[in-house]
C-alpha atoms as a PDB file:
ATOM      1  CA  UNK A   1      14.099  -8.242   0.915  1.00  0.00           C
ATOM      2  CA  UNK A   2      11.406  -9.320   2.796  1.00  0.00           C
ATOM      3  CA  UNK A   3       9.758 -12.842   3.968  1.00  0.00           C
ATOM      4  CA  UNK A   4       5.727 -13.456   5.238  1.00  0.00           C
ATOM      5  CA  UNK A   5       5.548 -15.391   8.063  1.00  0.00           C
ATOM      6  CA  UNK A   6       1.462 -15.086   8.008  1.00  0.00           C
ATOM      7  CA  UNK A   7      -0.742 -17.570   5.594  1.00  0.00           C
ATOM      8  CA  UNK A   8      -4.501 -17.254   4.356  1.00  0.00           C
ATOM      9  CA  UNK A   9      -7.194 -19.640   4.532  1.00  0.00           C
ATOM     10  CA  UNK A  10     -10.479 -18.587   2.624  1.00  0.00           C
ATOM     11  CA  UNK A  11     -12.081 -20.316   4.868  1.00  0.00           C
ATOM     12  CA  UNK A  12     -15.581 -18.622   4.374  1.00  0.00           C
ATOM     13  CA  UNK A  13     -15.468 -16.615   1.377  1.00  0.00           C
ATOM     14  CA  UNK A  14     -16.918 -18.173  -1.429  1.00  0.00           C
ATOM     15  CA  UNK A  15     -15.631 -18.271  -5.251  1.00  0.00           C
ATOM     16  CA  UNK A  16     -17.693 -15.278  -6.139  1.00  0.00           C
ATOM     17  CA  UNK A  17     -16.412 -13.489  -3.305  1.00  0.00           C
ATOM     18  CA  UNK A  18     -13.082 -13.626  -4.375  1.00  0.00           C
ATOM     19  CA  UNK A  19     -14.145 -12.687  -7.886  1.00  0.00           C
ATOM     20  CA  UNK A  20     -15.926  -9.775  -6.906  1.00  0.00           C
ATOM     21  CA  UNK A  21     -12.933  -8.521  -4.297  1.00  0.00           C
ATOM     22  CA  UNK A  22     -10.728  -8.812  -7.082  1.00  0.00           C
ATOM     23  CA  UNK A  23     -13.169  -6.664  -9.458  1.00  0.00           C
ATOM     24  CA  UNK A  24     -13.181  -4.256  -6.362  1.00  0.00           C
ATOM     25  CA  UNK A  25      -9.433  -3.829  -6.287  1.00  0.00           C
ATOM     26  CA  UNK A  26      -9.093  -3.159  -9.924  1.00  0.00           C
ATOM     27  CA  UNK A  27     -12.380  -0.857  -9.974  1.00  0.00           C
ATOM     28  CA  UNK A  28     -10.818   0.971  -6.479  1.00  0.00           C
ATOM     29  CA  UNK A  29      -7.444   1.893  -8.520  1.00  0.00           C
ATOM     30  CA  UNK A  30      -9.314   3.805 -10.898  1.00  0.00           C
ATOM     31  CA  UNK A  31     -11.617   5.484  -8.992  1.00  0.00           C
ATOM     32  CA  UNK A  32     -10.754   5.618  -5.114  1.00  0.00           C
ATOM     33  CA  UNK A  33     -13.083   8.205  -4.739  1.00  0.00           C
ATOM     34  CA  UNK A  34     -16.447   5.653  -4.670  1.00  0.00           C
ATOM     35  CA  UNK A  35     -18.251   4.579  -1.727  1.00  0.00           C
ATOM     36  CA  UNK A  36     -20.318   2.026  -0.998  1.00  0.00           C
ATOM     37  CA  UNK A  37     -22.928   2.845  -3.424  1.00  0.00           C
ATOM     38  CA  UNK A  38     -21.458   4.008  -6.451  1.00  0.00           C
ATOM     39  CA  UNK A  39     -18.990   0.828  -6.136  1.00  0.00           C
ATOM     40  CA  UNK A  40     -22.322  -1.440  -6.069  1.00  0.00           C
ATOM     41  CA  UNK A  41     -23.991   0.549  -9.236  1.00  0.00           C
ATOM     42  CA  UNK A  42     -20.421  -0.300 -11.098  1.00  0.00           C
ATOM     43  CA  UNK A  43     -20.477  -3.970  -9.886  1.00  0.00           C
ATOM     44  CA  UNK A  44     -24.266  -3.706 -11.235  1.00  0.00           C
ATOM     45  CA  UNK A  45     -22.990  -3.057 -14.151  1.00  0.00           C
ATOM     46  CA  UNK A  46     -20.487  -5.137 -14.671  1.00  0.00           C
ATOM     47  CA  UNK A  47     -22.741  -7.811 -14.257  1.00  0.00           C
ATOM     48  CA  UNK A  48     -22.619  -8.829 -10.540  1.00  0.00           C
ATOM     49  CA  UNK A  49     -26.249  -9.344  -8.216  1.00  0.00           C
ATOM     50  CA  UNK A  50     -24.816  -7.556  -5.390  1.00  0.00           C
ATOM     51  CA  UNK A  51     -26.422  -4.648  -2.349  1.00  0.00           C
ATOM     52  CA  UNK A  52     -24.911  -1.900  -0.969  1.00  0.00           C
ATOM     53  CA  UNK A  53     -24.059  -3.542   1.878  1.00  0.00           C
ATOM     54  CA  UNK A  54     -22.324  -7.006   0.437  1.00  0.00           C
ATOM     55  CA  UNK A  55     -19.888  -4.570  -0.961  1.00  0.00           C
ATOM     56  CA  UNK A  56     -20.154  -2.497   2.324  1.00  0.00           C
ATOM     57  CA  UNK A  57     -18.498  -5.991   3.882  1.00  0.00           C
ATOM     58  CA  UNK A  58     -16.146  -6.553   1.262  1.00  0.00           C
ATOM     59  CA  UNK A  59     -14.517  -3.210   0.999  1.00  0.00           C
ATOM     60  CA  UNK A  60     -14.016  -3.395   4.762  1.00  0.00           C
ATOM     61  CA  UNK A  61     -12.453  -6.727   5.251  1.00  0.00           C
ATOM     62  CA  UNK A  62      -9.985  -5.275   2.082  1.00  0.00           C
ATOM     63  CA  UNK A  63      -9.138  -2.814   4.209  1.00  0.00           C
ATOM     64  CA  UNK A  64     -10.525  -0.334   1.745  1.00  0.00           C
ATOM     65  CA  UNK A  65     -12.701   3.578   2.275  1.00  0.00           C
ATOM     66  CA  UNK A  66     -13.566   6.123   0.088  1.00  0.00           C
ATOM     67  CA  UNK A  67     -10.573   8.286   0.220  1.00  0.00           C
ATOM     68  CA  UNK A  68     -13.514  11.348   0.563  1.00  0.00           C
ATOM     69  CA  UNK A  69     -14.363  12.179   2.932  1.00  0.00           C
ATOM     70  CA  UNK A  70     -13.645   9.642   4.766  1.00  0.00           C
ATOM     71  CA  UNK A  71      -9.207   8.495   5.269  1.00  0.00           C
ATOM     72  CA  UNK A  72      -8.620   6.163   2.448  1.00  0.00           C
ATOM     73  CA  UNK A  73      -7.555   3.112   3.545  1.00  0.00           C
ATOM     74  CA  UNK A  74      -7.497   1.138   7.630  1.00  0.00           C
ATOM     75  CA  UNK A  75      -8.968   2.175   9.753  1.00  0.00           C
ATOM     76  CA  UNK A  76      -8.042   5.377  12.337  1.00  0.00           C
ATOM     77  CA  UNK A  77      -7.925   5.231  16.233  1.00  0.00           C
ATOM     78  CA  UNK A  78      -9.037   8.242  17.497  1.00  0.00           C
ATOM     79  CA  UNK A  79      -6.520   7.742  20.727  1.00  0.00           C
ATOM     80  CA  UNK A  80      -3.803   7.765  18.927  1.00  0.00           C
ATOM     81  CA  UNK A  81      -1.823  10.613  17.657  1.00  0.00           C
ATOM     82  CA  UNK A  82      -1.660  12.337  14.582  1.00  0.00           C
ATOM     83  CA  UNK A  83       0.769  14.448  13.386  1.00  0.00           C
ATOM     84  CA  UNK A  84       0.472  17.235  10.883  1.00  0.00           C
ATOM     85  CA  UNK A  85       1.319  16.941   7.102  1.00  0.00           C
ATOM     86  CA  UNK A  86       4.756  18.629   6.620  1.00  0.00           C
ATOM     87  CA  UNK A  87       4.922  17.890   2.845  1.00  0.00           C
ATOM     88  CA  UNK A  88       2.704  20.652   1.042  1.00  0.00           C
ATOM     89  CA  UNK A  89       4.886  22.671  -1.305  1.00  0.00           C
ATOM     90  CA  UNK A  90       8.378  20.970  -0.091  1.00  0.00           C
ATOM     91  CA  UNK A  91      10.639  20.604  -3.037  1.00  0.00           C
ATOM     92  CA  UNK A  92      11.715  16.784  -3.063  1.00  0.00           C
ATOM     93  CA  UNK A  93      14.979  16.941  -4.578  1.00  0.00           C
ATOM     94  CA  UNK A  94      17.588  14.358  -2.864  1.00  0.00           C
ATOM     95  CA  UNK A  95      17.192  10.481  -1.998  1.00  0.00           C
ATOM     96  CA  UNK A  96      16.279  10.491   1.693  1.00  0.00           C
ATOM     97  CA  UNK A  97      14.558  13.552   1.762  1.00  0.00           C
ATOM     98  CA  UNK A  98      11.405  11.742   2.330  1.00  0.00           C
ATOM     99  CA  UNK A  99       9.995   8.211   2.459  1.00  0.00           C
ATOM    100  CA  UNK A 100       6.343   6.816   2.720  1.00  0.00           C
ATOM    101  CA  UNK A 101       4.550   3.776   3.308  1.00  0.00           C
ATOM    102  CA  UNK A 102       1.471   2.216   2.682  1.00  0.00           C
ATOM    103  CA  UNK A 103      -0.780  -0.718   2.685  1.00  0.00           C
ATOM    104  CA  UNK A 104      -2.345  -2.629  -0.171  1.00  0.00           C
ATOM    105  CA  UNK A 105      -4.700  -5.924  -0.680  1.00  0.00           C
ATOM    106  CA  UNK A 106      -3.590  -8.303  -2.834  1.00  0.00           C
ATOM    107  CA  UNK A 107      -5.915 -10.728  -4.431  1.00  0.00           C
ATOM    108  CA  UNK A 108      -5.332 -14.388  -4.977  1.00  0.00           C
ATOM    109  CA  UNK A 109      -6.934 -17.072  -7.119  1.00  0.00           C
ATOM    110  CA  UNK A 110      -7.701 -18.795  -3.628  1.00  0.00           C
ATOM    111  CA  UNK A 111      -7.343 -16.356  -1.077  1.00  0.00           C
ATOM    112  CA  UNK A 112      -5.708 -12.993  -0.325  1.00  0.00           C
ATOM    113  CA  UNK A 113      -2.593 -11.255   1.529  1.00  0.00           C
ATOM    114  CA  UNK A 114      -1.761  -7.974   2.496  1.00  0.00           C
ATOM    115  CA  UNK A 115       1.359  -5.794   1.477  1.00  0.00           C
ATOM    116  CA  UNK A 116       3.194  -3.196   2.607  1.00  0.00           C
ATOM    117  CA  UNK A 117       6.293  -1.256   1.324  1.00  0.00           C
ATOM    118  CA  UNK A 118       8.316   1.341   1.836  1.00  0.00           C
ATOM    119  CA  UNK A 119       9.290   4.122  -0.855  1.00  0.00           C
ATOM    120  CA  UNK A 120      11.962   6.836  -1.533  1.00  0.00           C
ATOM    121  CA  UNK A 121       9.967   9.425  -2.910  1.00  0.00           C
ATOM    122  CA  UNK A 122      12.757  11.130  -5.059  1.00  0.00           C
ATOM    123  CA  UNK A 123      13.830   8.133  -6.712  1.00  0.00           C
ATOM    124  CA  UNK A 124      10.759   6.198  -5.863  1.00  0.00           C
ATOM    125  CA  UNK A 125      13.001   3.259  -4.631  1.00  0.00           C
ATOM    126  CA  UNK A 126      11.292   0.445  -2.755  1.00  0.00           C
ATOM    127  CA  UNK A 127      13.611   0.059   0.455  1.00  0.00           C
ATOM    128  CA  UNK A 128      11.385  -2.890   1.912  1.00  0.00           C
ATOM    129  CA  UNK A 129       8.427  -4.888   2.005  1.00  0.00           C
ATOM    130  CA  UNK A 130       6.131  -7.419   3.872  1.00  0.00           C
ATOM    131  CA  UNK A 131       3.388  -9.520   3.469  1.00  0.00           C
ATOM    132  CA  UNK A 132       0.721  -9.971   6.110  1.00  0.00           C
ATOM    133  CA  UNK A 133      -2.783 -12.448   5.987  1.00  0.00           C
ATOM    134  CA  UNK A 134      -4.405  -9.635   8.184  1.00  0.00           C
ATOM    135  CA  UNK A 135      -4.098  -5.645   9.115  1.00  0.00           C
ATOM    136  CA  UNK A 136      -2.278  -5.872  12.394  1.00  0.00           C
ATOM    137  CA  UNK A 137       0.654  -3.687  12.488  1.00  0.00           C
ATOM    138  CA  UNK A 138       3.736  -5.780  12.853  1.00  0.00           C
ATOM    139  CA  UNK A 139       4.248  -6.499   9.023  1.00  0.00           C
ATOM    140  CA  UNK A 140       4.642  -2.359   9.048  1.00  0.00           C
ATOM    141  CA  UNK A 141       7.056  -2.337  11.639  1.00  0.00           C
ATOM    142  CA  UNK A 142       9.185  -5.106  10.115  1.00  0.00           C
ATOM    143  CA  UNK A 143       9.223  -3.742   6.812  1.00  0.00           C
ATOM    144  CA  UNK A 144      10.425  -0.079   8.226  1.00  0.00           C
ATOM    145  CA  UNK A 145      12.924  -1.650  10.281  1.00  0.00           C
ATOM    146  CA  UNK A 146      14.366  -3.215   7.366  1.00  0.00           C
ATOM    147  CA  UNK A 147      14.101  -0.328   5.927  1.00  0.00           C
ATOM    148  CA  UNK A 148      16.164   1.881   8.183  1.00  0.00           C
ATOM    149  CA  UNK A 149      18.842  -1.108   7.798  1.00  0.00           C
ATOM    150  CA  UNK A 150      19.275   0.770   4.965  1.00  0.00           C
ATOM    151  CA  UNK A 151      19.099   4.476   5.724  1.00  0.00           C
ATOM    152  CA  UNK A 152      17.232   6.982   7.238  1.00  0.00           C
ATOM    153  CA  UNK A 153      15.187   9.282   5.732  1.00  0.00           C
ATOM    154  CA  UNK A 154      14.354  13.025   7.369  1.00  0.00           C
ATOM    155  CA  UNK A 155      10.932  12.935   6.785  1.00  0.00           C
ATOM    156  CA  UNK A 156       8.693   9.677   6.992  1.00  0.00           C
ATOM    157  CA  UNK A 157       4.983  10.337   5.756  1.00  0.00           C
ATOM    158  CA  UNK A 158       2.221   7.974   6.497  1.00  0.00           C
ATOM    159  CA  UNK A 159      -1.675   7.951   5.955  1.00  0.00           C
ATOM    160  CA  UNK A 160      -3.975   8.302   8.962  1.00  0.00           C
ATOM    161  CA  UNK A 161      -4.273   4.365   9.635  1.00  0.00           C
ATOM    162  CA  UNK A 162      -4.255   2.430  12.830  1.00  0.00           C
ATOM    163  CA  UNK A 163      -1.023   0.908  12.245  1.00  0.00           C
ATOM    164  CA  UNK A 164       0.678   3.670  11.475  1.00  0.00           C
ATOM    165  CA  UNK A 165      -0.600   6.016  14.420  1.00  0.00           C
ATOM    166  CA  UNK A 166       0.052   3.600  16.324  1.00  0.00           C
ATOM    167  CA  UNK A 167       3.054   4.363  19.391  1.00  0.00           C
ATOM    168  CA  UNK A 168       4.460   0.865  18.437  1.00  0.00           C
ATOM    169  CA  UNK A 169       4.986   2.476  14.903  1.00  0.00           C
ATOM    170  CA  UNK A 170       5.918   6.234  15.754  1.00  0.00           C
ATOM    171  CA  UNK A 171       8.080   5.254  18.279  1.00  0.00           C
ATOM    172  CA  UNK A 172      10.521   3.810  16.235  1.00  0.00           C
ATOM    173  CA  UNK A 173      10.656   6.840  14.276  1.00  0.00           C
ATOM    174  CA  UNK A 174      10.780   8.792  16.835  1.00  0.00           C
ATOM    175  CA  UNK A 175      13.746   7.057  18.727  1.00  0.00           C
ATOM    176  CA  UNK A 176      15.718   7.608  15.066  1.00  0.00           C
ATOM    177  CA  UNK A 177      14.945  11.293  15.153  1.00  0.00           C
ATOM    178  CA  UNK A 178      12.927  11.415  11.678  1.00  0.00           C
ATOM    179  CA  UNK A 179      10.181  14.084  11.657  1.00  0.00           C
ATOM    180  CA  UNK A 180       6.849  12.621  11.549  1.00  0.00           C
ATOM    181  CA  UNK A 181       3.793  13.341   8.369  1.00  0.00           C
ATOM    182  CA  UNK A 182       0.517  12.344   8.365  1.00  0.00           C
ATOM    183  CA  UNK A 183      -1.773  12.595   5.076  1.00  0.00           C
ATOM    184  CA  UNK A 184      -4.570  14.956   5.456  1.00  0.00           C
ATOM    185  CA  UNK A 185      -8.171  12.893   5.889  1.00  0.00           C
ATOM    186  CA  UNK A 186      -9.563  12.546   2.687  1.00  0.00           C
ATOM    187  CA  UNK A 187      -6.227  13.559   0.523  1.00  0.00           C
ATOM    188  CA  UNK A 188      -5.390  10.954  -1.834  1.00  0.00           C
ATOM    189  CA  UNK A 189      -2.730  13.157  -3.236  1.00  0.00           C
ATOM    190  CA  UNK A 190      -0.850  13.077  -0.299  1.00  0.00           C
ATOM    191  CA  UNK A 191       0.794   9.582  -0.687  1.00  0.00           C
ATOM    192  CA  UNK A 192       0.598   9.396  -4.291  1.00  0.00           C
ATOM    193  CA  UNK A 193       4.000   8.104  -5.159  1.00  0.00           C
ATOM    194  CA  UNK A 194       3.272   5.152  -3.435  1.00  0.00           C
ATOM    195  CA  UNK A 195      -0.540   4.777  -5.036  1.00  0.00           C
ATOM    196  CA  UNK A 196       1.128   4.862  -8.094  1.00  0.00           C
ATOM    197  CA  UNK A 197       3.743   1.742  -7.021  1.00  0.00           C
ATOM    198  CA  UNK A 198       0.684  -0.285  -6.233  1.00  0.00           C
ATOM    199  CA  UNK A 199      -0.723   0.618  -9.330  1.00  0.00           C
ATOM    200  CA  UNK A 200       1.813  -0.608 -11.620  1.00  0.00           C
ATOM    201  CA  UNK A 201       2.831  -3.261  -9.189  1.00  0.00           C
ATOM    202  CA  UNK A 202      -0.669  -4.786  -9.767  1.00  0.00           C
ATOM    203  CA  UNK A 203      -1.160  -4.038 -13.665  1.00  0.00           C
ATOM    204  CA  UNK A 204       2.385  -5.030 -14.489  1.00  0.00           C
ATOM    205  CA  UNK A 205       2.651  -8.681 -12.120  1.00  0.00           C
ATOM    206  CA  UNK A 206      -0.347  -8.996  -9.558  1.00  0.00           C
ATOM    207  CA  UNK A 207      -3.382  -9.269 -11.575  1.00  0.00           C
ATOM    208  CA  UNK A 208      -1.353 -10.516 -14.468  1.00  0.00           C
ATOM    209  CA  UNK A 209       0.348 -13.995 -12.764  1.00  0.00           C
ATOM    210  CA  UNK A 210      -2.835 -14.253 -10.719  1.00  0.00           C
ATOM    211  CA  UNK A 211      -1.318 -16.214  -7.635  1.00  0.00           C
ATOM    212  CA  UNK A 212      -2.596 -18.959  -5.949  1.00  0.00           C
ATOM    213  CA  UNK A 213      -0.546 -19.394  -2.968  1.00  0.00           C
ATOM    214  CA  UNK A 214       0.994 -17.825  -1.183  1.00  0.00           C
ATOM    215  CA  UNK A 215       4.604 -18.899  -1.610  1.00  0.00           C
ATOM    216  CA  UNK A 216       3.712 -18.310  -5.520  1.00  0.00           C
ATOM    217  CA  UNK A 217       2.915 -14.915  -4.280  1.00  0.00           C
ATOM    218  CA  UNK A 218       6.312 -14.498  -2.237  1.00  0.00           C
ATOM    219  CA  UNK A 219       8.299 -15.512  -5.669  1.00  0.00           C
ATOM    220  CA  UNK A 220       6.804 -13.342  -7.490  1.00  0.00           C
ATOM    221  CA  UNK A 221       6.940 -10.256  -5.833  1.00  0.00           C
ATOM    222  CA  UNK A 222      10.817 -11.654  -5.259  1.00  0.00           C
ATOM    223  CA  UNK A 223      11.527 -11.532  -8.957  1.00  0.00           C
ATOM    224  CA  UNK A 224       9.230  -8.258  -9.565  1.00  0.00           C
ATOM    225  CA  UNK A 225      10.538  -5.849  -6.548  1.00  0.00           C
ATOM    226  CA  UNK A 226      14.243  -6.462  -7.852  1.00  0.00           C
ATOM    227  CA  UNK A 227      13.139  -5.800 -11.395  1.00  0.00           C
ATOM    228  CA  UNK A 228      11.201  -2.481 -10.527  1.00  0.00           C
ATOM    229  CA  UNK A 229      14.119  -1.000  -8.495  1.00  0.00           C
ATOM    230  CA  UNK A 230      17.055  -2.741 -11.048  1.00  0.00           C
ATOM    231  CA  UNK A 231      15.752  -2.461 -14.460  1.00  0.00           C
ATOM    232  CA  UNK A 232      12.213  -1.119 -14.618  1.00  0.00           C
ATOM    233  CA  UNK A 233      13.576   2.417 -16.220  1.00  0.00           C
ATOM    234  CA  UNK A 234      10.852   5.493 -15.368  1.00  0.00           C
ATOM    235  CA  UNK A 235      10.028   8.309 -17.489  1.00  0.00           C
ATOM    236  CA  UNK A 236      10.027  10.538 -14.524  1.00  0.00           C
ATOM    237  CA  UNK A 237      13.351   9.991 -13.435  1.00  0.00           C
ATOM    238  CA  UNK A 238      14.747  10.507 -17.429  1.00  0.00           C
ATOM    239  CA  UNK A 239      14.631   6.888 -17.983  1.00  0.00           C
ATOM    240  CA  UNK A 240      17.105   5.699 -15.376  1.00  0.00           C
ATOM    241  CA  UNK A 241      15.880   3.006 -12.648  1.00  0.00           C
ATOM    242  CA  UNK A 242      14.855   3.708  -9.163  1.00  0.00           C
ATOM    243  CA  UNK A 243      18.430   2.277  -8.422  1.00  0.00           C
ATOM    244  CA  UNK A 244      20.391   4.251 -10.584  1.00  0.00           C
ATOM    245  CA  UNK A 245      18.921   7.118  -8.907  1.00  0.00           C
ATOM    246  CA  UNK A 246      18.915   6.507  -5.474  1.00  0.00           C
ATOM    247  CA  UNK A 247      22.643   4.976  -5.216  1.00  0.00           C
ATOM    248  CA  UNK A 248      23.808   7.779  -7.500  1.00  0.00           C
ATOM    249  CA  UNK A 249      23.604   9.932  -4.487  1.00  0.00           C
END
């Protein structure tokens, strides 16, 4: 499904570093809501000598913001477009109907990546995915290309990031006719089927295995994506797999 052509080389983070971005990724799932300082008053108290603005650094080279009031996650270009969110109070009730993407950070014993995927939000099917060593914008555009291999959908929502405002990005929507939604700034309910993926992607394999390379990394999330989409069954869908109901259309 997908193949990183990108490596990372921790060249100058050190140990604790890596320790403490991890902490930060688990402590941002819960509570995506904390800034700068209430994320260094947690890492106070779970034990780590850090300042508002080590974790100020951190959060930003994770690719990570308060999703209030401030967008959540990348940082937004203020020449490029955005587009209005179309998906308040739409019914989602047909594969198709509307995908997403996002971007997450994935932490490594050594090191760390960058993933993206894209998501059927009515059977919450992963179509694609791509790992990246950095927040440039052609992992996205592979992983929706391989994507629309697939299908199309009639609605593709995004958050307010640089590499999805991006004309490189929208174009290619745009040229396959699929109406364009951006997430409100600030609105972490506007994505959420996706912030949910990445949460049980990371409970159920990332933090779990804890990889330490990255072709460790690529197996994995080989042997996990088919397993969420094939067998994983949700509760949400009445127990069937993503699969089941996306094909059963």
């Amino acid at each position: 499904m997908s193949r990183a052509s990108f490596y990372y080389t921790p060249a100058t983070e050190s140990p604790l570093n890596l320790a403490l971005m991890r902490w930060i990724d688990e402590q941002y799932l819960k509570t995506p809501f904390y800034g700068r300082i209430r994320m260094t008053l947690e890492a106070q108290k779970a034990g780590y000598a850090v300042n508002p603005k080590r974790i100020r650094r951190l959060m930003q080279l994770m690719g990570l913001q308060a999703i209030y009031p401030k967008p959540r996650t990348t940082i937004v270009n203020p020449e490029h477009r955005i587009y209005p969110y179309l998906l308040r109070g739409v019914k989602i009730e047909r594969p198709n109907q509307v995908w997403s993407t996002d971007i997450t950070y994935v932490p490594m014993t050594h090191g760390f990546m960058f993933l993206t995927a894209v998501i059927d939000w009515y059977s919450r099917y992963i179509l694609a995915w791509q790992l990246s060593n950095t927040l440039d914008g052609h992992f996205c555009r592979v992983a929706l290309h391989q994507a629309l291999a697939l299908a199309k959908p009639e609605i593709f929502n995004t958050d307010q990031g640089s590499q999805f405002t991006a004309d490189a990005f929208t174009s290619i929507l745009r040229s396959a006719e699929i109406r364009i939604s951006m997430d409100g700034r600030g609105r972490a309910l506007d994505n959420i089927f996706i912030e949910r993926f990445w949460r049980t992607l990371k409970y159920e394999d990332i933090y779990i295995k804890a990889y330490d390379t990255v072709p460790r990394l690529m197996g994995g999330l080989g042997t996990y994506f088919p397993f969420y989409n094939n067998e994983r069954p949700h509760q949400s869908l009445g127990y069937r797999t993503p699969a089941e109901v996306y094909w059963a259309a």
